[in-house]
N, C-alpha and C. Protein backbone atom coordinates (compact mmCIF):
# COMPACT_ATOMS: atom_id res chain seq x y z
N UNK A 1 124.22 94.38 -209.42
CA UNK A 1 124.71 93.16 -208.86
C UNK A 1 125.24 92.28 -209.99
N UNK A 2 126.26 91.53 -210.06
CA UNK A 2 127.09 90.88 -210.68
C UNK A 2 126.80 89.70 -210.69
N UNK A 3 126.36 88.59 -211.11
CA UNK A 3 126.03 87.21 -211.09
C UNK A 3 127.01 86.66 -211.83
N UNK A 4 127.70 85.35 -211.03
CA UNK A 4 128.74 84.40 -211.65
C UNK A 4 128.31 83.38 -211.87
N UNK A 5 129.18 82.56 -212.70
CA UNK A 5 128.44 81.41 -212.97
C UNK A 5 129.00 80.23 -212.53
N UNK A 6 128.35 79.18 -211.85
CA UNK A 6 129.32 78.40 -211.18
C UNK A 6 130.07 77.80 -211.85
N UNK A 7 131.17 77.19 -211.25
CA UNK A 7 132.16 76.65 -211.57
C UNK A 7 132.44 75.25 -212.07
N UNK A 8 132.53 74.84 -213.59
CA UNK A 8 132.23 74.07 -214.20
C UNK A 8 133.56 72.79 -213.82
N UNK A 9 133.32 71.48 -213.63
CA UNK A 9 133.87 70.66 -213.35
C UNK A 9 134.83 70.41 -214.34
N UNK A 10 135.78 69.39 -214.18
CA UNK A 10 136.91 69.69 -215.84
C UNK A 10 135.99 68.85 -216.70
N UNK A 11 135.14 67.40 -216.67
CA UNK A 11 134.61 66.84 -217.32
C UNK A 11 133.21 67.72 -217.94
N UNK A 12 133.17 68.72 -217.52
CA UNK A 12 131.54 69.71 -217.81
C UNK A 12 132.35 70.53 -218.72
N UNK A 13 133.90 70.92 -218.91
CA UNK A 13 134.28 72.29 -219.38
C UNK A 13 133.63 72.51 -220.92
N UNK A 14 133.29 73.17 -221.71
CA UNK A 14 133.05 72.55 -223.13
C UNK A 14 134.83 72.18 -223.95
N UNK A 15 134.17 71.39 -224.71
CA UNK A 15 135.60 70.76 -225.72
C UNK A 15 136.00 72.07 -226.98
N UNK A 16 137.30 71.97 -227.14
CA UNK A 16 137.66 72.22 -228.62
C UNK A 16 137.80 71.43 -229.57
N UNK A 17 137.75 69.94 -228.94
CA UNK A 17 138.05 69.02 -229.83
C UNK A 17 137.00 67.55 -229.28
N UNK A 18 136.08 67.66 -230.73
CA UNK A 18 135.56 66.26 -230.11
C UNK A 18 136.21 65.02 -229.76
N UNK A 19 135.16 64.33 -228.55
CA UNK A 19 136.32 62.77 -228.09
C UNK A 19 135.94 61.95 -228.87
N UNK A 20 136.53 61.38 -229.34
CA UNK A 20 136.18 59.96 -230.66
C UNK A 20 136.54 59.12 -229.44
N UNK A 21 134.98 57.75 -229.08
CA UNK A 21 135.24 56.66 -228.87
C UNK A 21 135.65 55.45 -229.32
N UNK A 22 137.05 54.87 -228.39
CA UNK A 22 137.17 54.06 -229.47
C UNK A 22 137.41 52.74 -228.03
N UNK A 23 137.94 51.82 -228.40
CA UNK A 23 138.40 50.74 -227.34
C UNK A 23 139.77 50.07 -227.72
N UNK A 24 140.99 50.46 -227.42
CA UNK A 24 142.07 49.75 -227.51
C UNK A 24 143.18 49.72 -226.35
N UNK A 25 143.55 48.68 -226.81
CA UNK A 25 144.30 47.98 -225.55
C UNK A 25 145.67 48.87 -225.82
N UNK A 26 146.37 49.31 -224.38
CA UNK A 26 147.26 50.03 -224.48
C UNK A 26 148.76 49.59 -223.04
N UNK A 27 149.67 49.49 -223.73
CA UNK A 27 150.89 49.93 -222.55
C UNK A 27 151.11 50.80 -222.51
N UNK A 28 151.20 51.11 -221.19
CA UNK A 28 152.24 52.22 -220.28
C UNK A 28 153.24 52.34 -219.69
N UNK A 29 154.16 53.21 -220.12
CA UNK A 29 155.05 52.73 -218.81
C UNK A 29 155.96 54.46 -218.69
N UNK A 30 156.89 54.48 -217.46
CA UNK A 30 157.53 55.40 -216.64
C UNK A 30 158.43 54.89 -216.60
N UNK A 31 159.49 56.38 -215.32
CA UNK A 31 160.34 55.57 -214.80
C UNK A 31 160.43 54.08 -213.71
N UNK A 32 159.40 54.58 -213.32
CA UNK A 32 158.95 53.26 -212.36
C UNK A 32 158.44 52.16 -212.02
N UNK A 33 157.99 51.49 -214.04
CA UNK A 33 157.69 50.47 -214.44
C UNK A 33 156.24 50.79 -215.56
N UNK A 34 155.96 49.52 -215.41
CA UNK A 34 155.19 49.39 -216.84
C UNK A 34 153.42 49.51 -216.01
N UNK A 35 152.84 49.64 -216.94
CA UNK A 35 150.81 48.91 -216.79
C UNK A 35 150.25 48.99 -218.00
N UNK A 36 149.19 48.46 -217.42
CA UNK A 36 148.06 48.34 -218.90
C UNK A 36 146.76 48.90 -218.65
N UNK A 37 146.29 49.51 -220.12
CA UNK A 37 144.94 49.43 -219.35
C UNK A 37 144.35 49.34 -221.24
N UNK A 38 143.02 50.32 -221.25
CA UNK A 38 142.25 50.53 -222.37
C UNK A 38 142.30 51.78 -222.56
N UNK A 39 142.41 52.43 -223.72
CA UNK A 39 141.98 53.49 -224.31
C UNK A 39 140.67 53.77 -224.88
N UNK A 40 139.99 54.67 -223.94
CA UNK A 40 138.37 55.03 -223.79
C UNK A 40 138.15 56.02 -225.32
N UNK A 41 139.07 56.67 -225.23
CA UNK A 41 138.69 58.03 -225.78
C UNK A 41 139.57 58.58 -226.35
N UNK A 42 139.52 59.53 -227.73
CA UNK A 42 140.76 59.74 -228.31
C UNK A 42 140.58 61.18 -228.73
N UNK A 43 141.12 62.08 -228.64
CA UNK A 43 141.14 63.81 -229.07
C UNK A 43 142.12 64.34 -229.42
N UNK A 44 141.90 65.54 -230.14
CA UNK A 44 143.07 66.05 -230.78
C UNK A 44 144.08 66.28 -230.03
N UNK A 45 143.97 66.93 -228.56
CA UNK A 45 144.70 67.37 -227.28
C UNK A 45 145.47 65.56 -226.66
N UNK A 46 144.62 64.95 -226.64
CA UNK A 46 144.41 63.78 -225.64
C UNK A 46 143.91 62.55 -225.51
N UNK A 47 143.71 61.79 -224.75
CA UNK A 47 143.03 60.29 -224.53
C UNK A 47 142.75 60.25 -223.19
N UNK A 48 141.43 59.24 -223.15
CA UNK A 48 141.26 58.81 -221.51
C UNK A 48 141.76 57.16 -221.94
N UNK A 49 142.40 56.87 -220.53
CA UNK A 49 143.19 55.67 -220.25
C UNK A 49 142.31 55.16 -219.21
N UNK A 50 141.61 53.71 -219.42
CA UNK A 50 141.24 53.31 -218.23
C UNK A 50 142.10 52.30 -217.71
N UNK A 51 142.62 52.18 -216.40
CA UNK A 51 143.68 51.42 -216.26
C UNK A 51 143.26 51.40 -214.55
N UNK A 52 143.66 49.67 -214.16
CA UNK A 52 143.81 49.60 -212.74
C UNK A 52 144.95 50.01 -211.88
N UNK A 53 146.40 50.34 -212.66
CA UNK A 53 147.27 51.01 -212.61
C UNK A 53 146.90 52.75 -212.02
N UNK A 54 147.69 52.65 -210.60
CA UNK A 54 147.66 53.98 -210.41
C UNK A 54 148.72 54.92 -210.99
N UNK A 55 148.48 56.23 -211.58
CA UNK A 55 150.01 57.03 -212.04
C UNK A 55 149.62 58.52 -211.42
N UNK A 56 150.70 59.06 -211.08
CA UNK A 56 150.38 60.30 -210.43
C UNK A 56 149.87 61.24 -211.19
N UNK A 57 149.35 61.73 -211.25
CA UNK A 57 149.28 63.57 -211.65
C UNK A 57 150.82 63.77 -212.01
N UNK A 58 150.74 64.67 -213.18
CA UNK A 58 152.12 65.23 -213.62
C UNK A 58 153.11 64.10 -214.08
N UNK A 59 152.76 62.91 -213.62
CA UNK A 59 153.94 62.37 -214.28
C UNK A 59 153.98 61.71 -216.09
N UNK A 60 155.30 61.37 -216.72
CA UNK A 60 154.93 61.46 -218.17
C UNK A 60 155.17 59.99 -218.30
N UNK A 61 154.33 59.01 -219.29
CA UNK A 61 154.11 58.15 -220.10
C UNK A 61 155.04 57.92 -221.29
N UNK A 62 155.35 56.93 -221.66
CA UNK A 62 155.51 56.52 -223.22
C UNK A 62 154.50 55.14 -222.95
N UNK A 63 153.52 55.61 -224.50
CA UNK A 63 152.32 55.05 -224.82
C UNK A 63 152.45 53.85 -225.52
N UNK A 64 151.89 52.60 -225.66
CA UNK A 64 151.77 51.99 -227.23
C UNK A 64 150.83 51.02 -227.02
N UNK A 65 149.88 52.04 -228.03
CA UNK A 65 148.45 51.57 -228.56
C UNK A 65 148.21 50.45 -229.31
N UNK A 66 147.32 49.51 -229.09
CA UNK A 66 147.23 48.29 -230.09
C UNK A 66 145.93 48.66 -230.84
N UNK A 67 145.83 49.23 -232.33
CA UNK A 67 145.18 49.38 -232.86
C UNK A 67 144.87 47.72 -233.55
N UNK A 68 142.84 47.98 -234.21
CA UNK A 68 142.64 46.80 -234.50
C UNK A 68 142.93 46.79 -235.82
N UNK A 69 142.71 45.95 -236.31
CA UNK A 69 142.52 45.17 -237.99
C UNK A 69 143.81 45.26 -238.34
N UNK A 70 144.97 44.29 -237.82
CA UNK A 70 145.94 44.42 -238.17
C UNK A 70 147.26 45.63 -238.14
N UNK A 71 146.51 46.76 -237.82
CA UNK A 71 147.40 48.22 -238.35
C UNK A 71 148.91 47.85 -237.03
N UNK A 72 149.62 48.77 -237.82
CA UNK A 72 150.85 48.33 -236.36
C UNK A 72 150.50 49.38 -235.15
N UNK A 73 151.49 49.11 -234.04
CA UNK A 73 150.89 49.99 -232.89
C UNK A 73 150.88 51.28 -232.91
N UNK A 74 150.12 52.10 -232.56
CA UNK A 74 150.79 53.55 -232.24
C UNK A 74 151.37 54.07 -230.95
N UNK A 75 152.66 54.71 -231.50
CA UNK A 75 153.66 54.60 -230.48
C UNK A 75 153.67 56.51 -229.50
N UNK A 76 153.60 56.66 -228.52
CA UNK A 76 153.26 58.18 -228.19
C UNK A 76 154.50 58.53 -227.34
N UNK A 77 155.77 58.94 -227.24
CA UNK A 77 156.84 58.94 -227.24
C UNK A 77 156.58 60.23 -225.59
N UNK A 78 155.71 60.85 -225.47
CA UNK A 78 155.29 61.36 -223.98
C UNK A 78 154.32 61.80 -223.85
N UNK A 79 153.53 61.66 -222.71
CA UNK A 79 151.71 61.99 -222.72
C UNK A 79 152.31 62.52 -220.91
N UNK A 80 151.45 63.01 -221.16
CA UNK A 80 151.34 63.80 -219.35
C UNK A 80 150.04 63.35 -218.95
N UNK A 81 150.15 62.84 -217.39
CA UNK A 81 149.19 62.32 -216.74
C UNK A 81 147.99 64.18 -216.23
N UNK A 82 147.63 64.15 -216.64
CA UNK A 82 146.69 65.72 -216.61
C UNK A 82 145.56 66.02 -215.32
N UNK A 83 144.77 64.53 -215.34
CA UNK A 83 143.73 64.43 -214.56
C UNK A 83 143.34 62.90 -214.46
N UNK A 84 143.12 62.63 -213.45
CA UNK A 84 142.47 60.55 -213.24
C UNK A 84 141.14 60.80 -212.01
N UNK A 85 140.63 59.93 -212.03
CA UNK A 85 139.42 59.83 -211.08
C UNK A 85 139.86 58.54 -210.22
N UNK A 86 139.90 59.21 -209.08
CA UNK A 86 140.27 58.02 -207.52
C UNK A 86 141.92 57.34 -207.72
């Protein structure tokens, strides 16, 4: 008999790349206008965006991060919306 193993949620998957927490304030925007939110989390692959702004699945971003202590912004020229909760 064959035993599987259940099926790990995307937030359970294990990482290749640890998430560095951080907190910065970030714009977004599309073709279909701008939002804001915070940047939770930062990885080699990626970032979590917390934002009251809804954006679809699949659609692409240009980013710009307000890093602190002066540094200038960082600018992310396309990010793909991958996965959001609600």
């Amino acid at each position: 008999m064959t035993h599987s193993q259940p099926r790990q949620r995307h937030d359970e998957r294990p990482r290749y790349a640890p998430r560095v927490p951080v907190q910065y304030q970030v714009i977004f925007q599309n073709e279909t206008g701008l939002g804001e939110g915070t940047v939770a989390n930062l990885s080699l692959p990626g970032a979590a965006v917390e934002s009251r702004s809804s954006v679809p699945l699949g659609r692409y971003l240009k980013l710009n991060m307000f890093l602190p202590d002066q540094h200038p912004s960082l600018k992310v020229m396309q990010a793909a919306v991958r996965w959001k909760n609600g």
